[in-house]
N, C-alpha and C. Protein backbone atom coordinates (compact mmCIF):
# COMPACT_ATOMS: atom_id res chain seq x y z
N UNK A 1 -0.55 7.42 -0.10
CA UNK A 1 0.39 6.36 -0.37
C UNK A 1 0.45 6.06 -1.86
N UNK A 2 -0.83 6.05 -2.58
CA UNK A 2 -0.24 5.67 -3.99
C UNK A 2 0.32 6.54 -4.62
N UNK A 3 0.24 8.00 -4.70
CA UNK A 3 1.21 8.92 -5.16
C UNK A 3 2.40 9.08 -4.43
N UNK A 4 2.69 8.67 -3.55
CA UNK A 4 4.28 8.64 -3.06
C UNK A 4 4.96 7.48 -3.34
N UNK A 5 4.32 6.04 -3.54
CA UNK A 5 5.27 4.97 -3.90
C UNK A 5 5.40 4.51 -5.20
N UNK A 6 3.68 5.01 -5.99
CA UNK A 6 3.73 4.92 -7.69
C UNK A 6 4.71 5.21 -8.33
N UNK A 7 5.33 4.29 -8.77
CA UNK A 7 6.71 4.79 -9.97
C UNK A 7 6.24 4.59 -11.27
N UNK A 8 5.01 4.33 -11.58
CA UNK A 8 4.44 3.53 -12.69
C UNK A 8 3.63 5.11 -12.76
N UNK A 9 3.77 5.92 -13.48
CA UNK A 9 3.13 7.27 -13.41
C UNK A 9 1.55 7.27 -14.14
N UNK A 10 0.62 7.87 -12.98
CA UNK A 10 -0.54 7.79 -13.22
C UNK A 10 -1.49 6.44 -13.46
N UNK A 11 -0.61 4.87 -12.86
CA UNK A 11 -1.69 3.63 -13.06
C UNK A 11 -2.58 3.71 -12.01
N UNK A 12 -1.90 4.24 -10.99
CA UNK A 12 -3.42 3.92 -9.75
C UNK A 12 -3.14 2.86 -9.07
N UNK A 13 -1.72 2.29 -9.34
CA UNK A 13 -1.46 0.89 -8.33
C UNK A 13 0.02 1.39 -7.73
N UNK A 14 -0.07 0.70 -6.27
CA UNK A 14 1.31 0.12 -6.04
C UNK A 14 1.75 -1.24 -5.94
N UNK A 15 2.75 -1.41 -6.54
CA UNK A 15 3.50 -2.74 -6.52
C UNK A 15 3.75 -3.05 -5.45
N UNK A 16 3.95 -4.54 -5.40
CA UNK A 16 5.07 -5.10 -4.18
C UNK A 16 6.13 -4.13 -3.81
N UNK A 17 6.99 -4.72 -5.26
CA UNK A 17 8.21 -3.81 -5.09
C UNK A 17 8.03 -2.20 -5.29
N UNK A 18 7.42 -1.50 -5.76
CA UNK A 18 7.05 -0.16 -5.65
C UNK A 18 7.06 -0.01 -3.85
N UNK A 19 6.00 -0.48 -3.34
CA UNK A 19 5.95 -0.56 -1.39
C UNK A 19 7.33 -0.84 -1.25
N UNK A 20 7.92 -1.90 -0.77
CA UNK A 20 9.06 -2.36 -0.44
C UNK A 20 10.01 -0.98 -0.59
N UNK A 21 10.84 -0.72 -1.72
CA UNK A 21 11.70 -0.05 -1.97
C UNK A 21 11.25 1.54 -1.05
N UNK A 22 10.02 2.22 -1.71
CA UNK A 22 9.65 3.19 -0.90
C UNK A 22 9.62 3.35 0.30
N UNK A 23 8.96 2.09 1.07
CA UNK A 23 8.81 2.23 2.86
C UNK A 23 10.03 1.91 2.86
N UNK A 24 11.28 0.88 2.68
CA UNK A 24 12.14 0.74 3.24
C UNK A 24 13.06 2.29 2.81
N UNK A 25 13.21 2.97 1.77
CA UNK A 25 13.49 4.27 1.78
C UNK A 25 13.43 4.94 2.34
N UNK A 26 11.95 5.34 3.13
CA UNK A 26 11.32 6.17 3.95
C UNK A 26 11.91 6.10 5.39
N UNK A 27 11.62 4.55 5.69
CA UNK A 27 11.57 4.41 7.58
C UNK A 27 13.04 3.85 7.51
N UNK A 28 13.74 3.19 6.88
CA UNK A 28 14.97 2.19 6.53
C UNK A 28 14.60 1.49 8.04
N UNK A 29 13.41 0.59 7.37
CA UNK A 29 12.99 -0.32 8.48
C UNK A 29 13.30 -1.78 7.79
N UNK A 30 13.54 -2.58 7.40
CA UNK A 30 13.24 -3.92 6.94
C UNK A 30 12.57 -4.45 6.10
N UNK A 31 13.25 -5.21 4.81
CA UNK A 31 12.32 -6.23 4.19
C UNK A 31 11.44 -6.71 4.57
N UNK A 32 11.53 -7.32 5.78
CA UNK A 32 10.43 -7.87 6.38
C UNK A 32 9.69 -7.25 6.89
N UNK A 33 9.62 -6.65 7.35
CA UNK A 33 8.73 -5.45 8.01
C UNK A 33 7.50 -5.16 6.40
N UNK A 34 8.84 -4.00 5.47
CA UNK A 34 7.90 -3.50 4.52
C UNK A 34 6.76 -4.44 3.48
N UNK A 35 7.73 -6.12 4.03
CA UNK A 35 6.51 -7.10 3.34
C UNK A 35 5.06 -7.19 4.14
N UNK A 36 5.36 -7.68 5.37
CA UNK A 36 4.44 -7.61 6.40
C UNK A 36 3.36 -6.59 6.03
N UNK A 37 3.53 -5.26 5.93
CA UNK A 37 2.80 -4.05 5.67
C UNK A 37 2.14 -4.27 4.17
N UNK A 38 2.87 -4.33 3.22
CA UNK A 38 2.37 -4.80 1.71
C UNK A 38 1.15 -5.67 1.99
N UNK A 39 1.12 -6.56 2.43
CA UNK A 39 0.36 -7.75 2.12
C UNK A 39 -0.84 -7.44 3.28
N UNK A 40 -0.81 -6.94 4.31
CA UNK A 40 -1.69 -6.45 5.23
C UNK A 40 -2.33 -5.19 4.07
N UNK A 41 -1.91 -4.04 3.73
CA UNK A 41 -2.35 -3.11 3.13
C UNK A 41 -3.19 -3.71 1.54
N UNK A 42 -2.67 -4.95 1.35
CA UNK A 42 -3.27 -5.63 -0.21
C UNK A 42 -4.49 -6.27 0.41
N UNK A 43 -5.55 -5.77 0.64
CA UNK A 43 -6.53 -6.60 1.36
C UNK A 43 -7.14 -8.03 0.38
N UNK A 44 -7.67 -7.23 -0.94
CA UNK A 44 -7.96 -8.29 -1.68
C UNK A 44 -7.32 -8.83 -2.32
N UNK A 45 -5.92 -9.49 -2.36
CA UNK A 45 -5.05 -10.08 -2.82
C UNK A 45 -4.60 -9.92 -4.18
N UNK A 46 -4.56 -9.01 -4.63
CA UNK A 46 -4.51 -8.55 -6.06
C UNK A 46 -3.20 -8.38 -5.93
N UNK A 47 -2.06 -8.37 -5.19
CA UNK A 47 -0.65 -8.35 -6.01
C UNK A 47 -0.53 -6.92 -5.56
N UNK A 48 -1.38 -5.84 -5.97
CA UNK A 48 -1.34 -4.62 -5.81
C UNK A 48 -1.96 -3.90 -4.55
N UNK A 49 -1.75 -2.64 -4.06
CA UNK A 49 -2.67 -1.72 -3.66
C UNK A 49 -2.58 -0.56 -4.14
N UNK A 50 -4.59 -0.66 -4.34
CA UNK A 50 -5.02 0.55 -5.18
C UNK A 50 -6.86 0.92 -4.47
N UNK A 51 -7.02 1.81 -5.01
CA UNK A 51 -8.20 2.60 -4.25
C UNK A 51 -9.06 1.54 -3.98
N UNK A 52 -9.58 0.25 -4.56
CA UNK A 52 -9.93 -0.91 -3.95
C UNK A 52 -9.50 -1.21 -2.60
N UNK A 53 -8.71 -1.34 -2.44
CA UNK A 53 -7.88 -1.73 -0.90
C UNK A 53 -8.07 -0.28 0.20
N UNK A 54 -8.12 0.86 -0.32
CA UNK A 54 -8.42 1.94 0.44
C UNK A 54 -9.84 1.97 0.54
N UNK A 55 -10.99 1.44 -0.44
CA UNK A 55 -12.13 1.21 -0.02
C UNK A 55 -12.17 0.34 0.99
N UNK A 56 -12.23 -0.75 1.18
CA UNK A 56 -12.03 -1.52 2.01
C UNK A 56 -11.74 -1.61 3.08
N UNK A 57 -10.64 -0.63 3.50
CA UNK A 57 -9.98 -0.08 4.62
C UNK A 57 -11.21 0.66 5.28
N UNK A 58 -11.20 1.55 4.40
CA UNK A 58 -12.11 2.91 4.93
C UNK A 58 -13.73 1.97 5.87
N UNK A 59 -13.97 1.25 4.97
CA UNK A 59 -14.89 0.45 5.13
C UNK A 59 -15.36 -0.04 6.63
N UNK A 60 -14.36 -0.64 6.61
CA UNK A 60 -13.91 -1.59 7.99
C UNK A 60 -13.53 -0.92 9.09
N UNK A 61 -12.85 0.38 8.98
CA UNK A 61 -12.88 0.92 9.98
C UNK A 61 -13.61 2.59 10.56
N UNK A 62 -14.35 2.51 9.52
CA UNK A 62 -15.38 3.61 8.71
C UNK A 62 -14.85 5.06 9.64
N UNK A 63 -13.76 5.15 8.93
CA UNK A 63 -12.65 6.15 9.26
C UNK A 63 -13.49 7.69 8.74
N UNK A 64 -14.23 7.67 7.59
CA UNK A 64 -15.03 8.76 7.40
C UNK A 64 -15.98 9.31 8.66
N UNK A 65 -16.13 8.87 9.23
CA UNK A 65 -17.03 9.08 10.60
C UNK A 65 -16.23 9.79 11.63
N UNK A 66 -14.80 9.67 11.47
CA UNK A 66 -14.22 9.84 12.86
C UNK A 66 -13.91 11.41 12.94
């Protein structure tokens, strides 16, 4: 995900609007929807998601195991 929605080349984050525009590109599912997903995927509230938030993830559902 961060190399497919990064428009900011090589920071290591995605934006709000970076998510938004991309997923709604992708699925042409909804603003609301692609917010819903943003802010679920931003675990630690940083505005952004970046390999922090994929730690975290991984973490919690210790997806390396499976």
């Amino acid at each position: 995900m961060l190399k497919t929605y990064n428009t900011r080349a090589g920071d290591g984050t995605v934006t709000y609007g970076e998510f938004v525009h991309g997923w709604m590109t992708l699925t042409s599912q909804t603003q609301a929807f692609a917010d819903a997903l943003f802010h679920m995927a931003d675990l630690n509230d940083d505005k952004v998601v970046d390999q922090k938030d994929y730690d975290m993830i991984y973490t919690k559902f210790d997806l390396n195991r499976m």
